[in-house]
N, C-alpha and C. Protein backbone atom coordinates (compact mmCIF):
# COMPACT_ATOMS: atom_id res chain seq x y z
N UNK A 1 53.42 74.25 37.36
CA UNK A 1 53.43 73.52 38.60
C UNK A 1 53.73 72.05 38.31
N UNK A 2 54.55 71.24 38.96
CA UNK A 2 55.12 70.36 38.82
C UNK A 2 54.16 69.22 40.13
N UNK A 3 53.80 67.97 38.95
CA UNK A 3 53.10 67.31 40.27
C UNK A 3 53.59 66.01 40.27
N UNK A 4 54.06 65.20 41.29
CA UNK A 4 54.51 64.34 42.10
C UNK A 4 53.62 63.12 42.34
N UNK A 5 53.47 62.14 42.38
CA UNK A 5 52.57 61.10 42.71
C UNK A 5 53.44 61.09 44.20
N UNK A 6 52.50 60.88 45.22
CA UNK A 6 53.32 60.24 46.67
C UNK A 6 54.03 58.74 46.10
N UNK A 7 53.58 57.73 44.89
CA UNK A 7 53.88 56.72 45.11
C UNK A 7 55.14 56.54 44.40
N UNK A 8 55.34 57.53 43.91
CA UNK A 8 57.13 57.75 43.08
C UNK A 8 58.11 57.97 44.42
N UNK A 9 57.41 58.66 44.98
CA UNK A 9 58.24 59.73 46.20
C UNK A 9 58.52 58.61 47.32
N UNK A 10 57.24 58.07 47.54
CA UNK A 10 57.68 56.54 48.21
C UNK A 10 58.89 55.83 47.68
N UNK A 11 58.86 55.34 46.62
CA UNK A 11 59.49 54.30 45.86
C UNK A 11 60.75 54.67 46.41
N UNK A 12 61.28 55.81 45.98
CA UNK A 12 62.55 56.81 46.18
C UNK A 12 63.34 56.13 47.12
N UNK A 13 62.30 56.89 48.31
CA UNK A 13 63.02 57.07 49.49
C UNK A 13 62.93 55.47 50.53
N UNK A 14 61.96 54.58 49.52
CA UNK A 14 62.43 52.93 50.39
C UNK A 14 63.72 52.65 49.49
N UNK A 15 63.86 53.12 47.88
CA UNK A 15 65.33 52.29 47.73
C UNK A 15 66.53 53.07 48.47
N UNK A 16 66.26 54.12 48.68
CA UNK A 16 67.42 54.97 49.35
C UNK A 16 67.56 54.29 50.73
N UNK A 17 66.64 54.23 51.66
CA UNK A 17 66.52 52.99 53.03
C UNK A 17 67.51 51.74 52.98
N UNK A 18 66.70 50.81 51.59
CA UNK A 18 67.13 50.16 51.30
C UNK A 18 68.86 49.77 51.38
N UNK A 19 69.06 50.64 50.85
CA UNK A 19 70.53 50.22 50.20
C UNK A 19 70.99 51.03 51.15
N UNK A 20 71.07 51.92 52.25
CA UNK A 20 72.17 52.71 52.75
C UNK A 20 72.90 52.03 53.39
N UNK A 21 74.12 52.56 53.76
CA UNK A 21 74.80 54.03 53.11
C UNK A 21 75.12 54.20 52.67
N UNK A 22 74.97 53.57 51.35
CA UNK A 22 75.05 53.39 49.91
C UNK A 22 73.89 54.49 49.19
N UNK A 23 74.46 55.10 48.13
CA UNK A 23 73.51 55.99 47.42
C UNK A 23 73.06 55.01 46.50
N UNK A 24 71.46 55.74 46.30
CA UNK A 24 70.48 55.11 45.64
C UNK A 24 70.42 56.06 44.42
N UNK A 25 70.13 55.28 43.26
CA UNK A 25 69.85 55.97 41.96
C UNK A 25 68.96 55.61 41.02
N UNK A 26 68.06 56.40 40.44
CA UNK A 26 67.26 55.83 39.59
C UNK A 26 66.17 57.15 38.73
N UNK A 27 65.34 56.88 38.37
CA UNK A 27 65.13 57.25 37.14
C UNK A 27 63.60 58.37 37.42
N UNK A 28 63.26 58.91 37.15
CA UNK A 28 61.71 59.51 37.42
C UNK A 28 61.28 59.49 35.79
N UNK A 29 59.89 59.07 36.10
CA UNK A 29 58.92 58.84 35.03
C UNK A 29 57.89 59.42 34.90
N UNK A 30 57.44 60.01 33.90
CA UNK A 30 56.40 60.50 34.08
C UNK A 30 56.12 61.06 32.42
N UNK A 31 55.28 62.62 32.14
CA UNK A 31 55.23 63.06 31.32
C UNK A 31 55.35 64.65 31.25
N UNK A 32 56.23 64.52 30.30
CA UNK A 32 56.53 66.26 30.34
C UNK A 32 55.61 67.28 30.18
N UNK A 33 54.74 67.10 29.09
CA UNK A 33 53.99 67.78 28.41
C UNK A 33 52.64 67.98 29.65
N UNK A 34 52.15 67.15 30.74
CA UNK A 34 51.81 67.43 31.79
C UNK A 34 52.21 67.66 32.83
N UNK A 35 54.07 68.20 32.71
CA UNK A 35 54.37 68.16 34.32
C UNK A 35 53.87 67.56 35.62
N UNK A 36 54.23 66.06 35.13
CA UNK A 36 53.81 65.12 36.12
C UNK A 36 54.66 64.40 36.24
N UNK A 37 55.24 63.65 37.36
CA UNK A 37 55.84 62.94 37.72
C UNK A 37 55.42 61.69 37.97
N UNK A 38 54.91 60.30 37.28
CA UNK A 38 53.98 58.82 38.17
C UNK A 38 54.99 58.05 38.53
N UNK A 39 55.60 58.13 38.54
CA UNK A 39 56.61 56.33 38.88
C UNK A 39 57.86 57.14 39.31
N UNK A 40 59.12 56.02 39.98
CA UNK A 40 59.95 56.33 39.89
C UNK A 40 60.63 54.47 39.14
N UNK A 41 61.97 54.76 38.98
CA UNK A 41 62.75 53.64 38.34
C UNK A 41 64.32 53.25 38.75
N UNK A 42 64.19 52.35 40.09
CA UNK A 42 65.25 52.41 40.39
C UNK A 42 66.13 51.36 39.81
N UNK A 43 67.45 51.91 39.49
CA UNK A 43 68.60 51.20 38.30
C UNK A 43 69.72 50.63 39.47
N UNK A 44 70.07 51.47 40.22
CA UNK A 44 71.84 51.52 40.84
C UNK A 44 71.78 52.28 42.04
N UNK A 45 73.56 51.71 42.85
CA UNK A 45 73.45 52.26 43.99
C UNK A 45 75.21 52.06 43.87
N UNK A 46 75.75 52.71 44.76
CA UNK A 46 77.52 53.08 44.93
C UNK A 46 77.61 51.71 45.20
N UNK A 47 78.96 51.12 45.44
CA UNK A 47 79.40 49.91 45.23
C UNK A 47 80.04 50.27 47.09
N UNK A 48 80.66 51.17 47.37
CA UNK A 48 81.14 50.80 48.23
C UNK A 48 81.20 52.25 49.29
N UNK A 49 81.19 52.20 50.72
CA UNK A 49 80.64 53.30 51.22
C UNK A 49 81.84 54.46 51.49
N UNK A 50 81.36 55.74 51.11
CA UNK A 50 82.76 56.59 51.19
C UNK A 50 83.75 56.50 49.78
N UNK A 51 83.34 56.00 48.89
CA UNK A 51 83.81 55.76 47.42
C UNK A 51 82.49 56.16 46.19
N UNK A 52 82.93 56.90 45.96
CA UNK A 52 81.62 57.41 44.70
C UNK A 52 82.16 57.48 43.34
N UNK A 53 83.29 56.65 43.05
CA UNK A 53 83.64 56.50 41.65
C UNK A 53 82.12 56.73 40.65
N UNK A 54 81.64 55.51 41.15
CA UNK A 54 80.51 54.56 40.73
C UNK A 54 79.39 55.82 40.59
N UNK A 55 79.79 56.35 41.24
CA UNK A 55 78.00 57.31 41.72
C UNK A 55 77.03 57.50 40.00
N UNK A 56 77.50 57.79 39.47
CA UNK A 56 76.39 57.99 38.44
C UNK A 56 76.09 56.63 37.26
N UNK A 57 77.22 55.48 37.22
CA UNK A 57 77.26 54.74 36.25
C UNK A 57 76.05 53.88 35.74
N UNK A 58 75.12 53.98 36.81
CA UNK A 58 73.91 53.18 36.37
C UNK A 58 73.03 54.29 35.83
N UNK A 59 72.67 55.24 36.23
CA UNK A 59 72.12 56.17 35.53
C UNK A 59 72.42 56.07 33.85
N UNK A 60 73.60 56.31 33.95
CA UNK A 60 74.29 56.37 32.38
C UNK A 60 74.05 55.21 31.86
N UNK A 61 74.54 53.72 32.02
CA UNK A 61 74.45 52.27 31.64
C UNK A 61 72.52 52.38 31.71
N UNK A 62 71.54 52.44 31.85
CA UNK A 62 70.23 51.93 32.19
C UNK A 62 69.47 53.04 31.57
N UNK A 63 70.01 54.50 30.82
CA UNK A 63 68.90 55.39 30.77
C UNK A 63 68.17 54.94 29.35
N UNK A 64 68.95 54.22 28.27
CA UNK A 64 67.92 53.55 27.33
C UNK A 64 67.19 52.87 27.51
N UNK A 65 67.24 52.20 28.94
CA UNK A 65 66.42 50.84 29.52
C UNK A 65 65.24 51.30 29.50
N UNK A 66 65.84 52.60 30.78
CA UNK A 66 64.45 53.08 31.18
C UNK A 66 63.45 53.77 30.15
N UNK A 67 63.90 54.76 29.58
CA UNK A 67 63.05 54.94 28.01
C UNK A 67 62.35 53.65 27.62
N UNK A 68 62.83 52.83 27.57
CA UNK A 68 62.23 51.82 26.86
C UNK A 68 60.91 51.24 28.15
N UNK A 69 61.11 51.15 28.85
CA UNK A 69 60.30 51.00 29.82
C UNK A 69 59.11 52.16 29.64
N UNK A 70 59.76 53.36 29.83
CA UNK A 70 58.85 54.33 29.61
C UNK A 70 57.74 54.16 28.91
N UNK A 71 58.34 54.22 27.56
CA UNK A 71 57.37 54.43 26.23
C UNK A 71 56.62 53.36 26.34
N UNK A 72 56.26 52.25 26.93
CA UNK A 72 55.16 51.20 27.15
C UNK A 72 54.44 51.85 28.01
N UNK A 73 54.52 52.62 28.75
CA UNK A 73 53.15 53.39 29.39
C UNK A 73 52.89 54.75 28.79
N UNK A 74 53.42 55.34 27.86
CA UNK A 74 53.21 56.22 27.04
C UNK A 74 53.72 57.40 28.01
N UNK A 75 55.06 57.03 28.70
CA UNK A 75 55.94 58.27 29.19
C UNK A 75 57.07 58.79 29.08
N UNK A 76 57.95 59.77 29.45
CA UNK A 76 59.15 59.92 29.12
C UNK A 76 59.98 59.53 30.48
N UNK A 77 60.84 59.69 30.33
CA UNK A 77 62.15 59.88 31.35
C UNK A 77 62.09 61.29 31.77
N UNK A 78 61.42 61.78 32.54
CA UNK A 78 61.32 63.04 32.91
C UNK A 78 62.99 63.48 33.69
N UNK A 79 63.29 62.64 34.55
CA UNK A 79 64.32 63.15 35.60
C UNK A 79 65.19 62.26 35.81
N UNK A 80 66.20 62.07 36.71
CA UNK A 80 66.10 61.04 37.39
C UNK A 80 66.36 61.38 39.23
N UNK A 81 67.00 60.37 40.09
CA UNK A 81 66.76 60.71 41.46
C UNK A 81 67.88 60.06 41.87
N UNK A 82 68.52 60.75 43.39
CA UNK A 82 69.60 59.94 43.73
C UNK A 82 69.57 60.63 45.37
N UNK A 83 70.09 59.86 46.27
CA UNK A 83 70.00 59.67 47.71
C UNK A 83 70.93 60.05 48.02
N UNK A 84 71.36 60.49 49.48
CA UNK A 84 72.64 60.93 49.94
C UNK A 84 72.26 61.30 51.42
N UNK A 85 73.51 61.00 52.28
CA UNK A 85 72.98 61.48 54.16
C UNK A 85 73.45 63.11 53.80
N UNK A 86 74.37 62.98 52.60
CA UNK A 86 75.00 64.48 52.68
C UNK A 86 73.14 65.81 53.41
N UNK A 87 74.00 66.20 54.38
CA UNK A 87 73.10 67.51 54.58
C UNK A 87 72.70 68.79 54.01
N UNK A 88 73.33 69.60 53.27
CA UNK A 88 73.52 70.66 52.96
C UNK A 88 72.22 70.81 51.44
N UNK A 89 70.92 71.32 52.29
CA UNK A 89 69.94 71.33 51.40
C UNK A 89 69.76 72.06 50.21
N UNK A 90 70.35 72.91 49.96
CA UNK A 90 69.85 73.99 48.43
C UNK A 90 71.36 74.03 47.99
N UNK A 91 71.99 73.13 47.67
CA UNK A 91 73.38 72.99 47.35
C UNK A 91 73.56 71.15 46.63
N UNK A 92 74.45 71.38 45.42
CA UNK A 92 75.21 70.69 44.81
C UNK A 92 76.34 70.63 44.73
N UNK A 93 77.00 71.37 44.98
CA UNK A 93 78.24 71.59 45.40
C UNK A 93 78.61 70.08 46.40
N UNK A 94 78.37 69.53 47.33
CA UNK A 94 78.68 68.42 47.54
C UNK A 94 78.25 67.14 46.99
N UNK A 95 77.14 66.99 46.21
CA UNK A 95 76.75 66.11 45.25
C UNK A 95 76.80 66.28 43.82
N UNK A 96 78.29 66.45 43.17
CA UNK A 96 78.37 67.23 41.62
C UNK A 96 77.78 66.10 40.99
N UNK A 97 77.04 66.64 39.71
CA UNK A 97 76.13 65.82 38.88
C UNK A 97 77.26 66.36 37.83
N UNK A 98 76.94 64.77 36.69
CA UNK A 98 78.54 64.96 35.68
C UNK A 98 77.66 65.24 34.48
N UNK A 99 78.80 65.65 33.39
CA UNK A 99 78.41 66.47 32.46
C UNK A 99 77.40 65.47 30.90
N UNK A 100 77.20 64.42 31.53
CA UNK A 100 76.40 63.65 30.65
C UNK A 100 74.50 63.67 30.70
N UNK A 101 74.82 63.74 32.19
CA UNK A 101 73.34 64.37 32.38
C UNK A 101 72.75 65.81 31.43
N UNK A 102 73.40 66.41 31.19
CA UNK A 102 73.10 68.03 30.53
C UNK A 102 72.66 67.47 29.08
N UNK A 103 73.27 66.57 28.62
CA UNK A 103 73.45 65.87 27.05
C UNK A 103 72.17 64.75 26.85
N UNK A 104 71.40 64.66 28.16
CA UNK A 104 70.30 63.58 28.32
C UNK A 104 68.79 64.38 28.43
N UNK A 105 69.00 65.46 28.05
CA UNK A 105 67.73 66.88 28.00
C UNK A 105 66.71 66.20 29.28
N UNK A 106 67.39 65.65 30.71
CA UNK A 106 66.57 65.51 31.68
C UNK A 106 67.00 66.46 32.89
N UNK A 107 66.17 67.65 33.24
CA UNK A 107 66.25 69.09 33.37
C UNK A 107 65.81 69.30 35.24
N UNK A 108 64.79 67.58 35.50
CA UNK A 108 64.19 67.44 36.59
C UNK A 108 65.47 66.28 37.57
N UNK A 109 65.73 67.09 38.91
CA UNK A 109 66.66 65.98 40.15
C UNK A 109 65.69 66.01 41.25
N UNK A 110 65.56 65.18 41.34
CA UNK A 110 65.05 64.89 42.97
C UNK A 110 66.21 64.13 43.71
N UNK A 111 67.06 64.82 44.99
CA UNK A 111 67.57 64.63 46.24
C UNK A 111 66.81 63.81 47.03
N UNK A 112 67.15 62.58 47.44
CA UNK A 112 66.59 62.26 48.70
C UNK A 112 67.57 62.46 49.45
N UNK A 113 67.46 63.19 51.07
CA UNK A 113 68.13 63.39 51.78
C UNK A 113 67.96 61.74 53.05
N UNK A 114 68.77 60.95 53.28
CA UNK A 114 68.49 59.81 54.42
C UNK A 114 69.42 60.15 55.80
N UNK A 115 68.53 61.52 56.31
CA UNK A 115 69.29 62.04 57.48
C UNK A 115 69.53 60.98 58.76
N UNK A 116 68.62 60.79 59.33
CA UNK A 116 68.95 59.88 60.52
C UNK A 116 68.34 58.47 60.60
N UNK A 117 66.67 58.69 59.67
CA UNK A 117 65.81 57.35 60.40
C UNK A 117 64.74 57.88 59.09
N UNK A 118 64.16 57.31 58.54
CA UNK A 118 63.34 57.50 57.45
C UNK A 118 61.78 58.22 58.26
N UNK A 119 62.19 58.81 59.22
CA UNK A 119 60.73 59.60 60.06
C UNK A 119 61.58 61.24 59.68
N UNK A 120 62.83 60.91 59.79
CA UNK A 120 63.52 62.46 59.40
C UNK A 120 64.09 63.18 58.16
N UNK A 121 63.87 61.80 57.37
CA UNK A 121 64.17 62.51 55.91
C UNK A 121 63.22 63.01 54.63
N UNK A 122 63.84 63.75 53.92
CA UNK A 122 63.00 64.27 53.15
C UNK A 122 63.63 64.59 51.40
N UNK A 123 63.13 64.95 50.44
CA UNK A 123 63.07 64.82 49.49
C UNK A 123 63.49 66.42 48.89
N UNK A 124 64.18 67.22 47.93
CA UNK A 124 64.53 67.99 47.54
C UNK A 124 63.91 67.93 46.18
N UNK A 125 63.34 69.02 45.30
CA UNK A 125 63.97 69.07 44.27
C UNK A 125 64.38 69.91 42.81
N UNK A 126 64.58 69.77 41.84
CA UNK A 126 65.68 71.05 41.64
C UNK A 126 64.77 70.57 39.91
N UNK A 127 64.84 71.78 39.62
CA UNK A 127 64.51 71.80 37.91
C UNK A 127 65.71 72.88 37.35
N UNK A 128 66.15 72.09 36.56
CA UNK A 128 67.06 73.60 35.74
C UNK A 128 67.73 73.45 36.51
N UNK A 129 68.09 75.15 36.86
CA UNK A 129 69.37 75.75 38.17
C UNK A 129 68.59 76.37 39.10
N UNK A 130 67.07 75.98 39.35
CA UNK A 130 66.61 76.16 40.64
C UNK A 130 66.15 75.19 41.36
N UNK A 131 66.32 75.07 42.93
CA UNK A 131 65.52 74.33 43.58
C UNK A 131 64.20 74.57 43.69
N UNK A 132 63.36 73.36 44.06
CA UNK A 132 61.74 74.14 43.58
C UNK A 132 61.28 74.10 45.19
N UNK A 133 60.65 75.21 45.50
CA UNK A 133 59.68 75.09 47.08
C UNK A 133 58.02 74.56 46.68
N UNK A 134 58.42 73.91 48.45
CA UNK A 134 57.11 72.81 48.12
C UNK A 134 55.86 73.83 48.29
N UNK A 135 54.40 73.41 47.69
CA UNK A 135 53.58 74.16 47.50
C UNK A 135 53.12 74.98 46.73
N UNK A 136 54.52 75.65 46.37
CA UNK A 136 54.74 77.25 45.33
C UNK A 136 55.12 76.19 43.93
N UNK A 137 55.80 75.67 43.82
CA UNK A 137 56.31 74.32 42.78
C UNK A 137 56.57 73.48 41.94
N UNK A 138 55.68 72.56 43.33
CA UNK A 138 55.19 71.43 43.11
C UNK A 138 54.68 71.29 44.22
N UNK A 139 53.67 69.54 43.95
CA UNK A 139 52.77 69.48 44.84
C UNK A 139 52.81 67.91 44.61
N UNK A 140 52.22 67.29 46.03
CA UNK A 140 51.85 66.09 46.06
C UNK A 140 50.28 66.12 45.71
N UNK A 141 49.65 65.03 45.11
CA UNK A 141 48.17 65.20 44.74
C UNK A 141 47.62 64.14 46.13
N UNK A 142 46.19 64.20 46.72
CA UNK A 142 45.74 63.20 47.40
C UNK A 142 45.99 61.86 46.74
N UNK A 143 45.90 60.96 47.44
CA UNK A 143 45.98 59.74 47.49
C UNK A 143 47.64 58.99 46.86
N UNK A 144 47.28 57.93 46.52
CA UNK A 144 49.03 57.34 46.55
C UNK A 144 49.31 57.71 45.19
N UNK A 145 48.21 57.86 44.20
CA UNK A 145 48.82 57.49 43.05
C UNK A 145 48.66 58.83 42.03
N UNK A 146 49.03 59.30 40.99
CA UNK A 146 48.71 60.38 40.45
C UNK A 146 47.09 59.50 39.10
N UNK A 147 47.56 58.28 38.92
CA UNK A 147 46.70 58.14 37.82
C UNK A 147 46.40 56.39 38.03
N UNK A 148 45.18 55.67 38.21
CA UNK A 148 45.39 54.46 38.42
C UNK A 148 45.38 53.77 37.05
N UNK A 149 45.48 54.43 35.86
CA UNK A 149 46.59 53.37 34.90
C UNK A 149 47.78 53.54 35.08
N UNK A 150 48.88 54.08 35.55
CA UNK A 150 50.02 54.32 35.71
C UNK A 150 50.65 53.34 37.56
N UNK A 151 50.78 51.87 37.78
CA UNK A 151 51.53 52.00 38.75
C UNK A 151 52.54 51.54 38.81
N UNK A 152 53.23 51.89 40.12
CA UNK A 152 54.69 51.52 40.16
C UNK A 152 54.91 50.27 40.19
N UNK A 153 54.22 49.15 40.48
CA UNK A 153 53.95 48.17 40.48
C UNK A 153 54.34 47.20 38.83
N UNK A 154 53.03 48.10 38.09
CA UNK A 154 53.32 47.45 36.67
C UNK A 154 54.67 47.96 35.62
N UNK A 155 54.89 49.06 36.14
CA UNK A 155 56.37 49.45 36.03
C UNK A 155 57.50 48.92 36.05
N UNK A 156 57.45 48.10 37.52
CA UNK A 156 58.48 47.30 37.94
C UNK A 156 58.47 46.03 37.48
N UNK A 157 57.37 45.27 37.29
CA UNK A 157 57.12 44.22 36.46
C UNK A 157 57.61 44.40 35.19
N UNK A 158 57.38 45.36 34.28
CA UNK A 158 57.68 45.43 33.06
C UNK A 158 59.41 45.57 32.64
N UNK A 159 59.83 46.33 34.12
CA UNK A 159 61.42 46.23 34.22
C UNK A 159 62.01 45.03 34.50
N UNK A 160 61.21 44.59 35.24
CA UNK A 160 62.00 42.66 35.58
C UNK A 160 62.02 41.75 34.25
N UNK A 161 61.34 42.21 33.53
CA UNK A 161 60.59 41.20 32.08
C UNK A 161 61.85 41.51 31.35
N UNK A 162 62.42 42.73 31.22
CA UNK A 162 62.99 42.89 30.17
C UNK A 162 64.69 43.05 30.98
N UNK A 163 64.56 43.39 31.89
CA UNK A 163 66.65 43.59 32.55
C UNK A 163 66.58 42.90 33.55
N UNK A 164 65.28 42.08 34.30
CA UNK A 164 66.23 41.62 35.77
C UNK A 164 65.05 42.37 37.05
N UNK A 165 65.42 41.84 37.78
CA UNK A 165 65.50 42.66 38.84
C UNK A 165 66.65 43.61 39.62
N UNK A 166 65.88 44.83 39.81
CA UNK A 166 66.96 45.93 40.62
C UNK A 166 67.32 45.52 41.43
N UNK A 167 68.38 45.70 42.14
CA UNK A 167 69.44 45.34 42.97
C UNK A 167 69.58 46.86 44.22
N UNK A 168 68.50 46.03 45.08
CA UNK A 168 67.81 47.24 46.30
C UNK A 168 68.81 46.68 47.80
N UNK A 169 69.32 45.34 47.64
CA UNK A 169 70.32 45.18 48.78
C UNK A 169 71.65 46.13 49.21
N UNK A 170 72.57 46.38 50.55
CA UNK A 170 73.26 47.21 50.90
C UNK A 170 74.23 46.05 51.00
N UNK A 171 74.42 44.53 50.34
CA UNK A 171 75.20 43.61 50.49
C UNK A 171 76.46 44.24 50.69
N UNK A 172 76.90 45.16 49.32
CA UNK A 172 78.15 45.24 49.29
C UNK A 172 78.83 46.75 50.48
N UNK A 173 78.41 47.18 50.97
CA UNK A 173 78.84 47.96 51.71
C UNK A 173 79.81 47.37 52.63
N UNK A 174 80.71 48.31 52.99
CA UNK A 174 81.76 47.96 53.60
C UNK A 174 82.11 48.59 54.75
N UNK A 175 82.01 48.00 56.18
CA UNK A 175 81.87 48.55 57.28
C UNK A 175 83.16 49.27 57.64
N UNK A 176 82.61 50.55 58.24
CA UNK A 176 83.93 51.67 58.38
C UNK A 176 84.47 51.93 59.69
């Protein structure tokens, strides 16, 4: 069973907000060996709307970052995560993931879907070559956080220290 902090799942789906309609990308943290998910790590977002050259390049450019980030809270790079209005829920076929991911032994995707208004969207997600159902799974645990040494907070601090701050604006989008 695969468990989720709500405050990763949060994180997610405000940078996906954030930046639309621009896809959001970034990193899931956590630890394997407990199938847990605590943080998420957002890196990148498409450059321009209706153009997905870009779609995976921060993933790829930032996944040593994030490791490195990791291993200061004593976690791995479990996954990573990426946003899309695309609809079509138990399918990749419209969101192809490229063949570098397979070579990065990260096995966990979380979909955020940003259907209409952030009251209507929701979160997918896929281990391997299955999608996982919620409940049967994975699970959200009570409260925000899975562990209160682990937050997203000191996460993100520790990412600004060392690359910057993420880049959560929809500046560059280009009206259609």
């Amino acid at each position: 069973m695969l468990t989720i902090s709500r405050e990763a799942k949060i994180k997610a789906g405000r940078h996906a907000w954030n930046v639309y309609p621009l896809e959001a990308f970034g990193f899931l943290l956590g630890r394997e060996s407990e199938s847990t998910v605590y943080a998420t790590l957002p890196c990148s977002k498409t450059r321009r709307w209706h153009e997905f050259d870009d779609r995976w390049a921060g993933i790829e450019e930032n996944i040593e970052k994030a490791r490195a980030v990791a291993r200061l809270f004593d976690m791995d790079v479990a996954g990573f995560y990426a946003s899309t209005d695309d609809f079509y829920p138990d399918s990749l076929d419209h969101f192809p993931v490229p063949s570098f991911i397979a070579s990065t032994s990260m096995e966990l995707f979380m979909l955020y879907r940003t259907i209409c208004c952030p009251g209507h969207s929701w979160a997918s997600f896929k281990y391997g070559n299955r999608w996982l159902k919620y409940k049967e799974d994975y699970v959200f645990p009570r409260g925000r956080r899975t562990s209160d040494a682990i937050s997203q907070k000191r996460i993100l601090t520790e990412w600004r220290k060392a690359f910057g701050a993420p880049d959560y604006s929809n500046s560059s989008a280009e009206n259609s």
